[in-house]
N, C-alpha and C. Protein backbone atom coordinates (compact mmCIF):
# COMPACT_ATOMS: atom_id res chain seq x y z
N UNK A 1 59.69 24.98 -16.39
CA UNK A 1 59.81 26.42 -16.25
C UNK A 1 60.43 26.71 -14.89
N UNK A 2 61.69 27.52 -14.70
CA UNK A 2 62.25 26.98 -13.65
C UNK A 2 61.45 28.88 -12.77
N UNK A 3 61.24 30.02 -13.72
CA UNK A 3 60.74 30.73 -12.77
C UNK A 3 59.28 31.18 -12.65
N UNK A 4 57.98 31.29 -11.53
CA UNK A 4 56.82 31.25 -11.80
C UNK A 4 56.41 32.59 -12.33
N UNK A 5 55.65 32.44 -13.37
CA UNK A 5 55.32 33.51 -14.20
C UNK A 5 53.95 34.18 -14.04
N UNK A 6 53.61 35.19 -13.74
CA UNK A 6 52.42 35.52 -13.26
C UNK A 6 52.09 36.87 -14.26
N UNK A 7 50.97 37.14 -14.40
CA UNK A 7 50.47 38.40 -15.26
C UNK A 7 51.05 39.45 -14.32
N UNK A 8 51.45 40.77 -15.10
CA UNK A 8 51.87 41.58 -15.11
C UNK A 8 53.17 41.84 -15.09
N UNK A 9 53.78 40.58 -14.91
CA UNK A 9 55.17 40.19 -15.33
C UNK A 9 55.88 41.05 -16.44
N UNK A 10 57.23 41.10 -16.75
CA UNK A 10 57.92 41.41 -18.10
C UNK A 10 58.94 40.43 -18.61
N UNK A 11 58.44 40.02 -19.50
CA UNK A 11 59.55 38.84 -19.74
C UNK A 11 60.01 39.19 -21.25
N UNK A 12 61.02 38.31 -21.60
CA UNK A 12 61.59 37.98 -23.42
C UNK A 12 61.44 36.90 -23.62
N UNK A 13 61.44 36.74 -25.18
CA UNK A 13 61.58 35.24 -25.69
C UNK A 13 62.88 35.27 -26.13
N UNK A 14 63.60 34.09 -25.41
CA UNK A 14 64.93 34.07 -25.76
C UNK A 14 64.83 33.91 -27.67
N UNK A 15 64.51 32.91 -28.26
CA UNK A 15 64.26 32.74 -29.79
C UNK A 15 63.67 34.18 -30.49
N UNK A 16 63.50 34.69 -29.59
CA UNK A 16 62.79 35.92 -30.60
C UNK A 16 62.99 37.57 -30.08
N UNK A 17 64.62 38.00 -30.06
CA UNK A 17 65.08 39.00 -29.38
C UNK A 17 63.89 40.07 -29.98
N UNK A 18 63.62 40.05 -31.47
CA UNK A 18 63.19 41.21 -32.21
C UNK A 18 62.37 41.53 -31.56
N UNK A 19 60.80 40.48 -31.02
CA UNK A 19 60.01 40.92 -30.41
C UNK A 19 60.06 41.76 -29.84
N UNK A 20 60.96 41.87 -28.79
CA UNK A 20 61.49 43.30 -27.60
C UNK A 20 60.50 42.63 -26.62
N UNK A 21 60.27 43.00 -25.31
CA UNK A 21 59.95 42.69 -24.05
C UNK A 21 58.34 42.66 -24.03
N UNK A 22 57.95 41.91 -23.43
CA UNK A 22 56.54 41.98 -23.32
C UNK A 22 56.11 41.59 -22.20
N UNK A 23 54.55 42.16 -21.67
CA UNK A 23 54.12 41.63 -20.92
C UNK A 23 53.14 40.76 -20.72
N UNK A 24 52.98 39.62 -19.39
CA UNK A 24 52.12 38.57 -19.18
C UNK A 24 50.81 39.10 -18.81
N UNK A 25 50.00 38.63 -19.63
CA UNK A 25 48.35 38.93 -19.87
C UNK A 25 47.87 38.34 -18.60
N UNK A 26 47.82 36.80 -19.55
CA UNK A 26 47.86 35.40 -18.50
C UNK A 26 48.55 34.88 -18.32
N UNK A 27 48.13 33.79 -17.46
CA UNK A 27 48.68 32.13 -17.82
C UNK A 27 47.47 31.21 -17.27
N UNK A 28 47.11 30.22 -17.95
CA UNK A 28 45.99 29.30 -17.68
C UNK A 28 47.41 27.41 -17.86
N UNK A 29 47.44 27.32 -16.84
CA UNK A 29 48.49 26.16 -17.22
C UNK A 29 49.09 26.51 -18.11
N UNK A 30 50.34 25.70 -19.10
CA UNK A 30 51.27 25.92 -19.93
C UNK A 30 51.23 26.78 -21.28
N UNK A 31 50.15 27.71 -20.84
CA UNK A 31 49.60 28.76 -21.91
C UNK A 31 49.45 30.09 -21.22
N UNK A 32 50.62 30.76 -21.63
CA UNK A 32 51.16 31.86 -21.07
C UNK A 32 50.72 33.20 -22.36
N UNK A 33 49.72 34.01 -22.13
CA UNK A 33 49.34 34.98 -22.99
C UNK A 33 50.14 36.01 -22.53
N UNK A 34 51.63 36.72 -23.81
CA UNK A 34 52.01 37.81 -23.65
C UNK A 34 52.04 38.68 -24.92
N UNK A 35 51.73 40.07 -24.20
CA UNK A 35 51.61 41.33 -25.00
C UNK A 35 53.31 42.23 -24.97
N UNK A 36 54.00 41.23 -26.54
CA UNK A 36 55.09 42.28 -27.01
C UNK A 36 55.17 43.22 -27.43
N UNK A 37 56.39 43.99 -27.48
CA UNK A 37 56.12 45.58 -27.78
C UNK A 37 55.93 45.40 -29.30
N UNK A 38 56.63 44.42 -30.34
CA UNK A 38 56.96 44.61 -31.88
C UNK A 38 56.39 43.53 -32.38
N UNK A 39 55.51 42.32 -31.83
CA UNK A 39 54.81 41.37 -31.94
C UNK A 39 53.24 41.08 -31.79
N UNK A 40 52.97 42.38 -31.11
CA UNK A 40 51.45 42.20 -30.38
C UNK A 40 51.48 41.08 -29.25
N UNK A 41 50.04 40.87 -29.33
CA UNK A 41 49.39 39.62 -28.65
C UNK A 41 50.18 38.19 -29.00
N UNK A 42 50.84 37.41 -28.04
CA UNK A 42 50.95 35.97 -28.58
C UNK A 42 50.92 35.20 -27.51
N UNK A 43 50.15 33.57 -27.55
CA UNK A 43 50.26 32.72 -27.15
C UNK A 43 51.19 31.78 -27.03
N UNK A 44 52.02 31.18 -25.59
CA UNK A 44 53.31 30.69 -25.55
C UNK A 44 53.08 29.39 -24.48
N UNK A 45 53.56 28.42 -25.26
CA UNK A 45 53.54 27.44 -24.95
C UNK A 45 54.75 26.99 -23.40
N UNK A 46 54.46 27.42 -22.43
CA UNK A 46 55.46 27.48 -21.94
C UNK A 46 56.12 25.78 -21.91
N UNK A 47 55.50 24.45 -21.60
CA UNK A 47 56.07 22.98 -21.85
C UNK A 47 57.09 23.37 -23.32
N UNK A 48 57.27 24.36 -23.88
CA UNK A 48 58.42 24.15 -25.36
C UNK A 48 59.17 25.54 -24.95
N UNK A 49 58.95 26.23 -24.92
CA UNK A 49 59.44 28.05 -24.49
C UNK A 49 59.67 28.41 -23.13
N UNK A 50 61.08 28.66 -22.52
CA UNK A 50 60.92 28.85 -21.29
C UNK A 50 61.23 30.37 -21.67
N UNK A 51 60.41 31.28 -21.02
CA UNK A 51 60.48 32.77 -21.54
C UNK A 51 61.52 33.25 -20.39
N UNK A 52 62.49 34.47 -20.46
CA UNK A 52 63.09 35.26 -20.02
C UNK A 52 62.50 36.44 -18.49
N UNK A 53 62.48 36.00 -17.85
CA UNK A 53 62.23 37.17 -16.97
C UNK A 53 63.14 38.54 -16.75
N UNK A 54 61.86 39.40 -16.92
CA UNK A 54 63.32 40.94 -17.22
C UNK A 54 63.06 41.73 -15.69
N UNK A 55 64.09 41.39 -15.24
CA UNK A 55 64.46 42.28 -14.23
C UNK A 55 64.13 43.87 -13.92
N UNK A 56 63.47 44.39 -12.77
CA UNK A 56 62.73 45.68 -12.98
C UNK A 56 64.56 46.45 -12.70
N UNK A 57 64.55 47.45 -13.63
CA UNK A 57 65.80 48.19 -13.23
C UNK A 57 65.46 49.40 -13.11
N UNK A 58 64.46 49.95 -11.99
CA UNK A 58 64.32 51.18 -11.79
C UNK A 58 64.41 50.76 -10.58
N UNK A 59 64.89 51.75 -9.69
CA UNK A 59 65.25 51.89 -8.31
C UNK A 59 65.06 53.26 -7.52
């Protein structure tokens, strides 16, 4: 995982645009709990999924 992912984060799953953006619950080691907008709750393996970090674009 090349960026550190911390709760309250907003990230994407590259494999899964539909989801739409979600945010990091947790992370307990390579088990990253995020809440998507069109997916709910899911558990992400980050060692197989490197998730998307979304850039804050309010200024």
């Amino acid at each position: 995982m090349s960026a550190t992912i911390e709760p309250g984060m907003r990230v994407r799953h590259p494999a899964r645009p539909d989801w739409g953006n979600g945010q990091v619950q947790s992370v307990a080691g390579n088990r990253i709990t995020v809440n998507f907008e069109h997916a709910g709750k899911v558990l992400i393996n980050a060692a197989v999924v490197e998730l998307d970090v979304v850039e804050d674009d309010r200024r």
